[in-house]
Protein backbone atom coordinates (compact mmCIF):
# COMPACT_ATOMS: atom_id res chain seq x y z
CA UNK A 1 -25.92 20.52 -58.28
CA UNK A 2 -24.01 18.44 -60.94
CA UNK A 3 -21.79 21.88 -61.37
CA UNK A 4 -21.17 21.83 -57.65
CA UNK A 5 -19.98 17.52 -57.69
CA UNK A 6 -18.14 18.21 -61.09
CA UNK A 7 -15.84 21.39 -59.72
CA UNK A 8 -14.82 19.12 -56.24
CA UNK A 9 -14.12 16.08 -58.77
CA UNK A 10 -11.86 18.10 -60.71
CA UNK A 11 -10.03 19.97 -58.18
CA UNK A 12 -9.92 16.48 -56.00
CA UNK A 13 -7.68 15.32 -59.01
CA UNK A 14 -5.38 17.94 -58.27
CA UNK A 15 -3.31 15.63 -55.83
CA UNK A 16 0.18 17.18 -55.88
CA UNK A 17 1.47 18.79 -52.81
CA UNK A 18 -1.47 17.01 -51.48
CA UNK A 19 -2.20 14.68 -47.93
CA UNK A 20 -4.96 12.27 -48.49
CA UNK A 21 -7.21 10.87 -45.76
CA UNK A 22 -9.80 8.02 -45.77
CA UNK A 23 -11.73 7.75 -42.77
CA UNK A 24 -15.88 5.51 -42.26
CA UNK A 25 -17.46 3.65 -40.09
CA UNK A 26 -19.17 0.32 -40.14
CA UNK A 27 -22.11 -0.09 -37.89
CA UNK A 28 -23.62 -3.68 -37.84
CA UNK A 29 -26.54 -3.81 -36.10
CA UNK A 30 -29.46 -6.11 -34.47
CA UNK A 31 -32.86 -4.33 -33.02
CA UNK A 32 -36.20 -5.12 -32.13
CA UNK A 33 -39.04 -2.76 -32.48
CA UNK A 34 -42.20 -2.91 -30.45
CA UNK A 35 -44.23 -0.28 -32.54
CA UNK A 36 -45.50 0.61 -35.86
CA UNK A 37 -43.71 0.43 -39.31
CA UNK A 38 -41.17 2.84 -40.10
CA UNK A 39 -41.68 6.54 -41.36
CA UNK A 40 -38.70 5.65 -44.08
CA UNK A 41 -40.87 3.10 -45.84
CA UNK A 42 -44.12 5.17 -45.95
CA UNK A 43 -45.24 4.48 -42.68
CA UNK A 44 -45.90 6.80 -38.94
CA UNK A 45 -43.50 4.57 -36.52
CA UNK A 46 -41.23 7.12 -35.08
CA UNK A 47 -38.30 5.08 -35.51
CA UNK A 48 -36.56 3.70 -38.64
CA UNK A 49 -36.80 0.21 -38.07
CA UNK A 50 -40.48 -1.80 -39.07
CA UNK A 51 -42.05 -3.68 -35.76
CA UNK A 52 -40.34 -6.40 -35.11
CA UNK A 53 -36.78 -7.50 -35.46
CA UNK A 54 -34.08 -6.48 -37.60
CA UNK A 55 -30.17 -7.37 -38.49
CA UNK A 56 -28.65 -4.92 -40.16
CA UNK A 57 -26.04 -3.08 -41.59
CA UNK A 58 -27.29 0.48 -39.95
CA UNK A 59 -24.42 2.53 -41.61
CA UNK A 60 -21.28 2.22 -44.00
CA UNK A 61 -20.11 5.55 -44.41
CA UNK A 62 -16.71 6.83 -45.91
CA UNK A 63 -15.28 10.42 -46.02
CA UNK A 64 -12.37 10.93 -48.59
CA UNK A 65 -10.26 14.04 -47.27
CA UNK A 66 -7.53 15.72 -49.28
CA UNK A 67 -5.64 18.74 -47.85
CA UNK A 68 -3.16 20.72 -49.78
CA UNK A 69 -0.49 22.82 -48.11
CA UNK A 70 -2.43 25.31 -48.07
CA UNK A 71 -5.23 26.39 -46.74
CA UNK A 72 -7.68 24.54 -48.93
CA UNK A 73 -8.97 21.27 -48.16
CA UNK A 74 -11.71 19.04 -49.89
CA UNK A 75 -14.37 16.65 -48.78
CA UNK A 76 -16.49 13.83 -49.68
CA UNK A 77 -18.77 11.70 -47.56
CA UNK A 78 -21.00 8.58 -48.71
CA UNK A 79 -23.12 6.16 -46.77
CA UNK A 80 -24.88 3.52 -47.50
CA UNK A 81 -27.40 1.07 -45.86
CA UNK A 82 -28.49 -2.50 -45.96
CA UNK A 83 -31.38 -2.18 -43.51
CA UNK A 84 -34.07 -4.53 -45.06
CA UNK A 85 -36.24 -1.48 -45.94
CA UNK A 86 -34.58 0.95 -48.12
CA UNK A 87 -31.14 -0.40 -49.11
CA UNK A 88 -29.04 2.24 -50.77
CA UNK A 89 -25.88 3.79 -51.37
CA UNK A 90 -25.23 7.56 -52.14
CA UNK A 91 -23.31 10.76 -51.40
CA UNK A 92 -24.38 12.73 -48.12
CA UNK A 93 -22.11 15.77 -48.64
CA UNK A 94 -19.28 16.78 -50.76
CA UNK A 95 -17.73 20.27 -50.07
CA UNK A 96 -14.19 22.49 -50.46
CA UNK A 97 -12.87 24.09 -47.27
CA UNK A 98 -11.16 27.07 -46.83
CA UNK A 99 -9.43 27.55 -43.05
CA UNK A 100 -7.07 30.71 -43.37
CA UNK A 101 -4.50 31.80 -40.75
CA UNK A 102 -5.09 34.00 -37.83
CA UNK A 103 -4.15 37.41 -37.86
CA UNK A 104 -2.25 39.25 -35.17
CA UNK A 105 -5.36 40.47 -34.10
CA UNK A 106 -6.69 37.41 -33.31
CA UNK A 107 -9.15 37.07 -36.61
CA UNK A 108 -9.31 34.08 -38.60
CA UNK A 109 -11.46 34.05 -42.07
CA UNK A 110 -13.22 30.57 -43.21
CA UNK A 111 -15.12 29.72 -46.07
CA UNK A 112 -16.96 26.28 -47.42
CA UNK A 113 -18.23 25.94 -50.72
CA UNK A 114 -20.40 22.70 -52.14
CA UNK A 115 -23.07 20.39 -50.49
CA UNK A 116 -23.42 20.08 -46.62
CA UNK A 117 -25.05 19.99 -43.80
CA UNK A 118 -26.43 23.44 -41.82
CA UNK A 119 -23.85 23.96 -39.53
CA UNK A 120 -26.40 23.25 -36.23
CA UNK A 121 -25.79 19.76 -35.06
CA UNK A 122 -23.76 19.04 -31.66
CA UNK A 123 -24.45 15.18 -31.63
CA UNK A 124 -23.52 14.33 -35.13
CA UNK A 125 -19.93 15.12 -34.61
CA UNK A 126 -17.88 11.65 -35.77
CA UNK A 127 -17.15 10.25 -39.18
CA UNK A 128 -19.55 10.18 -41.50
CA UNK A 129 -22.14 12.59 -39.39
CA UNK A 130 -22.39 9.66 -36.93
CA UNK A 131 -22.83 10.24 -33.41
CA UNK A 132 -20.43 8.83 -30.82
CA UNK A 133 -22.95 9.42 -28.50
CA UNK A 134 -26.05 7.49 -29.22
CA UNK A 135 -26.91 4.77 -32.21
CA UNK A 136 -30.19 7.12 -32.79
CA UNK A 137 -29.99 10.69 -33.15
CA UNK A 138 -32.21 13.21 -31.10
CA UNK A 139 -35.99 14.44 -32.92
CA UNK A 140 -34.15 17.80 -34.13
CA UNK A 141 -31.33 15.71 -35.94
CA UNK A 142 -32.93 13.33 -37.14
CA UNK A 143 -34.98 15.85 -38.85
CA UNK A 144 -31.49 17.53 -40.17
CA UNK A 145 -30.40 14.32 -41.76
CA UNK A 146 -33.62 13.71 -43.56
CA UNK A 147 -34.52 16.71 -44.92
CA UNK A 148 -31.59 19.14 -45.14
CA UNK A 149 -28.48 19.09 -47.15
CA UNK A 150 -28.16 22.30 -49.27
CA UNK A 151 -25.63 23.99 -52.06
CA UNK A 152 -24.33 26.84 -50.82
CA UNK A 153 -21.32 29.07 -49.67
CA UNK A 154 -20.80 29.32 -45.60
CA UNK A 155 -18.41 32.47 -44.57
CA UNK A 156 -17.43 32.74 -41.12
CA UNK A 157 -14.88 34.94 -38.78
CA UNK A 158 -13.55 33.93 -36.05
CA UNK A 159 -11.92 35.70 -33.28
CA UNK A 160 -9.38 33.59 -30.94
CA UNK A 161 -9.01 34.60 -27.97
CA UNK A 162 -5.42 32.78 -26.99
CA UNK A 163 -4.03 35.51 -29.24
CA UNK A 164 -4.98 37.81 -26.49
CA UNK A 165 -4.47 35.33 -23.61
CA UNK A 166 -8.12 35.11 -23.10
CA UNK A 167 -10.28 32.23 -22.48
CA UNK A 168 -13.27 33.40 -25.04
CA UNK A 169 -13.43 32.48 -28.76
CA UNK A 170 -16.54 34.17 -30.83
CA UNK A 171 -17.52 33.14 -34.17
CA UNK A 172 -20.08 34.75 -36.67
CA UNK A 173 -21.01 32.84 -39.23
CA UNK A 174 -23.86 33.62 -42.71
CA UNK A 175 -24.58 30.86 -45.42
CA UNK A 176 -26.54 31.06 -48.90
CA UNK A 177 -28.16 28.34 -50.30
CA UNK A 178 -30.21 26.58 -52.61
CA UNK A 179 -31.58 23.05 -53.61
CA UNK A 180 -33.85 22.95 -49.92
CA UNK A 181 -37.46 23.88 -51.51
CA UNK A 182 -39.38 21.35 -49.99
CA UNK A 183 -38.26 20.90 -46.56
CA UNK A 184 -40.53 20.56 -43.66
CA UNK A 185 -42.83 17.95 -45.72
CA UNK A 186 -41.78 15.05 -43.94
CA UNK A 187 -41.88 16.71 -40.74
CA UNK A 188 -46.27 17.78 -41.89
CA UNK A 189 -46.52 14.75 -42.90
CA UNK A 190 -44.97 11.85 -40.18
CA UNK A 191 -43.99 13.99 -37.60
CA UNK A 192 -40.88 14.11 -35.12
CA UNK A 193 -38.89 10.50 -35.73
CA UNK A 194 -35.78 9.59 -33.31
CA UNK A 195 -33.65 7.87 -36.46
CA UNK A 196 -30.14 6.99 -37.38
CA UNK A 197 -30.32 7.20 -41.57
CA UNK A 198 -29.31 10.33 -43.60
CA UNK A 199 -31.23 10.67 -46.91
CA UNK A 200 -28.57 10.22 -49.37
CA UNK A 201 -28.17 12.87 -52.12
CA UNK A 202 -30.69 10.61 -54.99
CA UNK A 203 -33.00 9.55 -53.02
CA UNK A 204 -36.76 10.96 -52.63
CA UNK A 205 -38.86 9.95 -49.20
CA UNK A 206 -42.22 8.21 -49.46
CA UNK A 207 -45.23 9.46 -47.82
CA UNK A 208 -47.66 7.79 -45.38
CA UNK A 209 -50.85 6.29 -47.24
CA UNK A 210 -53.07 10.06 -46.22
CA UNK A 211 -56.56 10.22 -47.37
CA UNK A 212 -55.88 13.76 -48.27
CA UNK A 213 -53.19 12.36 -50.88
CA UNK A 214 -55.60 9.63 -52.09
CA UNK A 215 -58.49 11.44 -52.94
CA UNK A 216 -58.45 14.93 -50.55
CA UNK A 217 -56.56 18.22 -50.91
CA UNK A 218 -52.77 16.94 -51.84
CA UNK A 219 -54.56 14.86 -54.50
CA UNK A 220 -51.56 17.53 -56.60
CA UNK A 221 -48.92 16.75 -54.82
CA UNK A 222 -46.30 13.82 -55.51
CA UNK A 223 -46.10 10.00 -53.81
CA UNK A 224 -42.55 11.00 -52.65
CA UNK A 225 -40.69 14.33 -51.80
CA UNK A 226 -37.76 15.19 -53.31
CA UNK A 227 -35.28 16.58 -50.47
CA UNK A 228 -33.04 18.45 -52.27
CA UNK A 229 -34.42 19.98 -55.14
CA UNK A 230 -34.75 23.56 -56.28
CA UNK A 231 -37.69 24.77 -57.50
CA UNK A 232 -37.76 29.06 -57.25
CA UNK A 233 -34.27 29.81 -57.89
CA UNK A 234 -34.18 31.66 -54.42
CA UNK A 235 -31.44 31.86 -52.32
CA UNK A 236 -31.83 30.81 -48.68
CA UNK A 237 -29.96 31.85 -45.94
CA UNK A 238 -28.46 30.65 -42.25
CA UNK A 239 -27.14 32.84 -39.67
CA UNK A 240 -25.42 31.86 -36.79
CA UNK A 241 -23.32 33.13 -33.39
CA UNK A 242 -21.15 31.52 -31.52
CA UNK A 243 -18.97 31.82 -28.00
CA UNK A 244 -17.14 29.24 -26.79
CA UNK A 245 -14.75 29.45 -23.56
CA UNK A 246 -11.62 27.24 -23.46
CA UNK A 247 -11.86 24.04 -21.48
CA UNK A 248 -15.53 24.67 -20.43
CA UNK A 249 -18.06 24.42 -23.63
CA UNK A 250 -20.16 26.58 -26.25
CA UNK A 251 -23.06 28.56 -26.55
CA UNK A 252 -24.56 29.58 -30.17
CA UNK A 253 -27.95 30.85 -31.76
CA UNK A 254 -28.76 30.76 -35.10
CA UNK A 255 -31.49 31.71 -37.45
CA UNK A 256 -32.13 29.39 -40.84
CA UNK A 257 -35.03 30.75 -43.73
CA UNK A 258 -35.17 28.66 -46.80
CA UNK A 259 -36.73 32.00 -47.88
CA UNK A 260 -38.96 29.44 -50.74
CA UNK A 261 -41.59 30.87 -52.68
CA UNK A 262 -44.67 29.13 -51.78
CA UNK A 263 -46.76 29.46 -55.15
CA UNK A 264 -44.13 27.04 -56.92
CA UNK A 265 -44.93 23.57 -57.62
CA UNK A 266 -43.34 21.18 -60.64
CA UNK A 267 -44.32 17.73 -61.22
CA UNK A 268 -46.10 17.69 -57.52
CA UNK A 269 -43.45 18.72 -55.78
CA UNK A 270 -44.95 22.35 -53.66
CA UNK A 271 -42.25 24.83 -52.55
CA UNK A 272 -42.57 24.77 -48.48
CA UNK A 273 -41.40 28.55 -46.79
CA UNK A 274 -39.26 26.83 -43.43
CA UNK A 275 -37.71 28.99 -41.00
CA UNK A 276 -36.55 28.46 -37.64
CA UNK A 277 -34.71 29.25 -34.63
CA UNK A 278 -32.10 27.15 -32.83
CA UNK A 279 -30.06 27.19 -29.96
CA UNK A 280 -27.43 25.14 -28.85
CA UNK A 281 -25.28 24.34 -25.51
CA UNK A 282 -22.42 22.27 -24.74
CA UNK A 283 -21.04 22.09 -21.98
CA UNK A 284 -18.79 20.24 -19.53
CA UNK A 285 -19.63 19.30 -16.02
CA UNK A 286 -17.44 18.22 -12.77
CA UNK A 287 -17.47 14.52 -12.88
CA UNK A 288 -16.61 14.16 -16.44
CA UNK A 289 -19.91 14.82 -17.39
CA UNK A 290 -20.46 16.53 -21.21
CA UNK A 291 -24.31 18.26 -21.36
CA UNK A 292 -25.90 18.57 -24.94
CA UNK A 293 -28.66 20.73 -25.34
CA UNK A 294 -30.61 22.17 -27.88
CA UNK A 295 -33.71 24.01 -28.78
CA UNK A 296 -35.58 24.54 -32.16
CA UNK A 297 -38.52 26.64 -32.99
CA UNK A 298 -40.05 27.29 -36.34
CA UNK A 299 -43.00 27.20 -38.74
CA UNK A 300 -43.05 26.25 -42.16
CA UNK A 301 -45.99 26.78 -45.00
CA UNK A 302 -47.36 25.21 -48.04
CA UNK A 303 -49.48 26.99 -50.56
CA UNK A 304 -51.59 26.39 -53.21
CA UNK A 305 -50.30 28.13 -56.83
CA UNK A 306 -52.65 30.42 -55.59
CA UNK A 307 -51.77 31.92 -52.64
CA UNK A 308 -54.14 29.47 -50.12
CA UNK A 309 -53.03 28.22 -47.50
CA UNK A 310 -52.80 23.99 -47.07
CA UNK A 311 -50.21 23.65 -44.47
CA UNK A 312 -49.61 26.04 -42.16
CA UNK A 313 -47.73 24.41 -39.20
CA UNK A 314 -45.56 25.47 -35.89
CA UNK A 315 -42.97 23.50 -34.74
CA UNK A 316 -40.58 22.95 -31.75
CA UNK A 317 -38.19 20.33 -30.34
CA UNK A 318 -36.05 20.44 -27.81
CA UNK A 319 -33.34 17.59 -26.23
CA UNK A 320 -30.95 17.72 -23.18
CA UNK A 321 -28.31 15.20 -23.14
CA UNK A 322 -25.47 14.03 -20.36
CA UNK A 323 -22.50 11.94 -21.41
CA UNK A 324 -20.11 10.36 -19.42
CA UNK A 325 -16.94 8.82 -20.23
CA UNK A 326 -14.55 6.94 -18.36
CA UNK A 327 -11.91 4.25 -19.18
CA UNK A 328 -13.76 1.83 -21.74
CA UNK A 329 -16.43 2.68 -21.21
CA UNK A 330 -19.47 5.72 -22.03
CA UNK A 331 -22.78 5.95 -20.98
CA UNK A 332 -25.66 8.58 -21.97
CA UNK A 333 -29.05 9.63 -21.32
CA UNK A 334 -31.14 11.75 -23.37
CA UNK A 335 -34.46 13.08 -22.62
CA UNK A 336 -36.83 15.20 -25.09
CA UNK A 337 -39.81 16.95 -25.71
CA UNK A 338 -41.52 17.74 -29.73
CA UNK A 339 -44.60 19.00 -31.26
CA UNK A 340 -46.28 20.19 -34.42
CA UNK A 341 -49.17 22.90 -33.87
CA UNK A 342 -51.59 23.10 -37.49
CA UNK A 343 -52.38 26.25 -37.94
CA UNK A 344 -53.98 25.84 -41.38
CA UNK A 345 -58.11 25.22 -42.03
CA UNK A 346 -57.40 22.38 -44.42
CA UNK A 347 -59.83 19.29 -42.66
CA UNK A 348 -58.61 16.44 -43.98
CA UNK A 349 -54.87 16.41 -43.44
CA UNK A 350 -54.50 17.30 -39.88
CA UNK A 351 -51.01 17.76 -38.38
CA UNK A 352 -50.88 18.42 -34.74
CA UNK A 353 -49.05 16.18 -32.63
CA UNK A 354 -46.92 15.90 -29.44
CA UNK A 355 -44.65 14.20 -27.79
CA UNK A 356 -41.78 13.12 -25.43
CA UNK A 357 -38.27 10.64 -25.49
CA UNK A 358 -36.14 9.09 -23.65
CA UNK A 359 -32.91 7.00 -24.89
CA UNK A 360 -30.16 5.12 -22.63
CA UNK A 361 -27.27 4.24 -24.20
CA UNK A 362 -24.32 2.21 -23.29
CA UNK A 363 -21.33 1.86 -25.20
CA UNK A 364 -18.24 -0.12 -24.53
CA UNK A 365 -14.47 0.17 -26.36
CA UNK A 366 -13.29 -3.33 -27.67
CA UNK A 367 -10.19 -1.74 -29.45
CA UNK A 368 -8.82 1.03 -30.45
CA UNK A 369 -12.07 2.47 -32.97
CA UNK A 370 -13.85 -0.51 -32.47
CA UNK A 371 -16.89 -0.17 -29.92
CA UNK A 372 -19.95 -2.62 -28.59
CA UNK A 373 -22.93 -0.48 -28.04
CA UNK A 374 -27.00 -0.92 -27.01
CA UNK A 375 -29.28 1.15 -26.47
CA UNK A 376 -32.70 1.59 -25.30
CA UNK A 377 -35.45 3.97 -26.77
CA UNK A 378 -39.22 4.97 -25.84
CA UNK A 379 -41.15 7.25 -27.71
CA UNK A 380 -45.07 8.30 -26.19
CA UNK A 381 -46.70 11.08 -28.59
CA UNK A 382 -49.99 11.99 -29.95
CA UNK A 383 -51.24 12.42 -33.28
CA UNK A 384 -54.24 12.86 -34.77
CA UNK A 385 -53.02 11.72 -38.40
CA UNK A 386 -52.85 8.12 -37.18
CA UNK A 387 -56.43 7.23 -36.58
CA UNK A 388 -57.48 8.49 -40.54
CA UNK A 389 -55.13 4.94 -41.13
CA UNK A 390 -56.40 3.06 -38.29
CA UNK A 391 -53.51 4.07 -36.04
CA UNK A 392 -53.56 4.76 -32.28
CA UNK A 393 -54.38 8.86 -31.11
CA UNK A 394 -52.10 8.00 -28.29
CA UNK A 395 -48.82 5.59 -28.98
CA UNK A 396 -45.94 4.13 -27.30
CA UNK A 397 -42.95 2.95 -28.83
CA UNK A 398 -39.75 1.15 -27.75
CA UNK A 399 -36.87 -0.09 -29.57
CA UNK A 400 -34.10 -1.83 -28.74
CA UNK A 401 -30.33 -1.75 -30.45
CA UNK A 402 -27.37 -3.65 -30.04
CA UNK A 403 -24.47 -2.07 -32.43
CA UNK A 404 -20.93 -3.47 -33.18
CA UNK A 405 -19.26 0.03 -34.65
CA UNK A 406 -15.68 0.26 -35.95
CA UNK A 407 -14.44 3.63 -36.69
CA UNK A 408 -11.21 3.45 -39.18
């Protein structure tokens, strides 16, 4: 990882011939939780705020862009947070681009090389992997900034279709990675969140107070999990197609396999095996409507060094979204539907859980990049790992956000 940071540092310096960018956000923020305390302090609320109320800075996030003239390009992104339960300030990704020219048969090659996101999200699309759609990101997202930032190469081809005067692009894309051994912990261990933090690059993510971790089966395993470490010297792997038509939206499917070999474990942290499947839609709609929609389907396993089996869990999420802009102002709706089926016979950490969202947002253009925004969320799930801590089975939770974010 340091080899990764070190090679963009020194080609960063490299500034002849070069445009430089700076682009962030600053998203102040007051919100008032009627729930339980936060999943990002060690807790099972679903969002990231504790019960009660909260002023905030939600997000300060910077990307530094220089582009040579040619077709390289590097990135850097940090954020940071002053949210009254985990204050920090870190990098999020830091990559090297490579766009190339089409050909005169419409081909275009691509390459990005360094630390990044999967290439799945439609909602995180502003600076900073913000979204200029909602303050809190949908179940599947939120999941993607928590637990998944890997080192790796991404290849794609691309063929345009205005060479031809056609109205259909397709894209193929295939990544390797490493340094994402242990992801699908958090989402074992609290479940489906609706947040708005990325884990920065240093950090590690506290788990819930589990019998099972006190004095049960993960008795082994670690107080935190460490995100982005590699343990098995693998290489993962993400595949993904793509087919958009001009003017109208996108369709893709992908396949991701952190391809982890379950009998490692150093210093309590277990390698988890997490695959899934994903598929995404956007499209636009008379009325100046946008539609988001995605799916997610996947299991992921933990092992003992010895081949048993302690978590064993199935997973699936799914979210439809519809935007509307017009003037100043946007508005959007999201509705969505999780759950985590344990497959595994280990009795005293017990997964399963379901559930369903809804988030209104309204947002409301001050100025040029500057934008008032509130919002309204309301999770109801199920899950059976609350009542070992005194918890409700069955919970509702609401939040409510009012945002002042300036884009610069």
């Amino acid at each position: 990882m340091r080899y990764w940071l070190w090679m963009l540092s020194v080609i960063a310096a490299d500034a002849i011939a070069a445009e430089h960018k700076f682009s962030g956000i600053v998203d102040i923020r007051a919100s008032y939780t009627d729930g339980i305390d936060t999943y990002v302090d060690g807790g099972l609320g679903k969002f990231r705020f504790d019960q009660g109320s909260q002023l905030s800075i939600a997000q300060a996030g910077v990307s530094y862009e220089l582009d040579w003239d040619n077709p390289l390009s590097a990135q850097i992104t940090a954020n940071g947070y002053l949210d009254g339960v985990n204050d920090n300030l870190g990098i999020t990704e830091a990559f090297i681009n490579y766009r190339g020219l089409p050909f005169e048969n419409g081909l275009r090659l691509q390459a990005k090389f360094g630390l990044m996101y999967p290439n799945i999200s439609l909602e995180n699309i502003a600076t900073a992997w913000s979204s200029p759609y909602t303050l809190s990101y949908s179940a599947i997202n939120s999941w993607l900034g928590e637990e998944f930032r890997h080192i790796g190469a991404e290849f794609s081809v691309e063929r345009l279709g205005k060479i031809s005067n056609s109205p259909h692009d397709f894209a193929l894309s295939a990544t390797l990675f490493q340094h994402n051994d242990t992801a699908g912990a958090m989402l074992a261990w609290h479940g489906w969140t609706n947040s708005s933090r990325q884990t920065l690059l240093q950090e590690t993510l506290p788990l819930s107070n589990m019998p099972s971790l006190q004095n049960g089966t993960l008795t082994k395993q670690a107080q935190a999990s460490d995100p982005f470490i590699e343990l098995d010297d693998r290489l993962g792997y993400h595949a993904k197609g793509q087919w958009r038509y001009k003017g109208q939206g996108e369709l893709s499917i992908g396949y991701y396999d952190n391809n982890a070999n379950t009998r490692v474990v150093e210093k309590g942290q277990y390698a988890w095996l997490t695959r899934f499947i994903h598929i995404d839609n956007k499209w636009h709609l008379p009325y100046n409507i946008l539609l988001l929609a995605q799916y997610m389907h996947g299991d992921t396993l933990m092992q003992s060094p010895d081949g048993r089996d302690i978590v064993d869990n199935q997973y699936q999420a799914a979210y439809l979204l519809l935007s509307r802009r017009w003037q100043q102002h946007r508005l959007s709706v999201r509705l969505e539907k999780f759950d985590v089926t344990d497959n595994d016979a280990t009795a005293d950490d017990n997964n399963n859980e379901r559930g369903y969202a809804v988030t209104a947002s309204y947002q409301y253009r001050l100025t040029k990049g500057w934008y008032l925004q509130a919002e309204y969320n309301r999770i109801d799930s199920i899950r059976a790992a609350r009542v070992e801590q005194g918890l409700p089975y069955d919970l509702i939770e609401q939040q409510w956000q009012l945002a002042s974010r300036w884009y610069f």
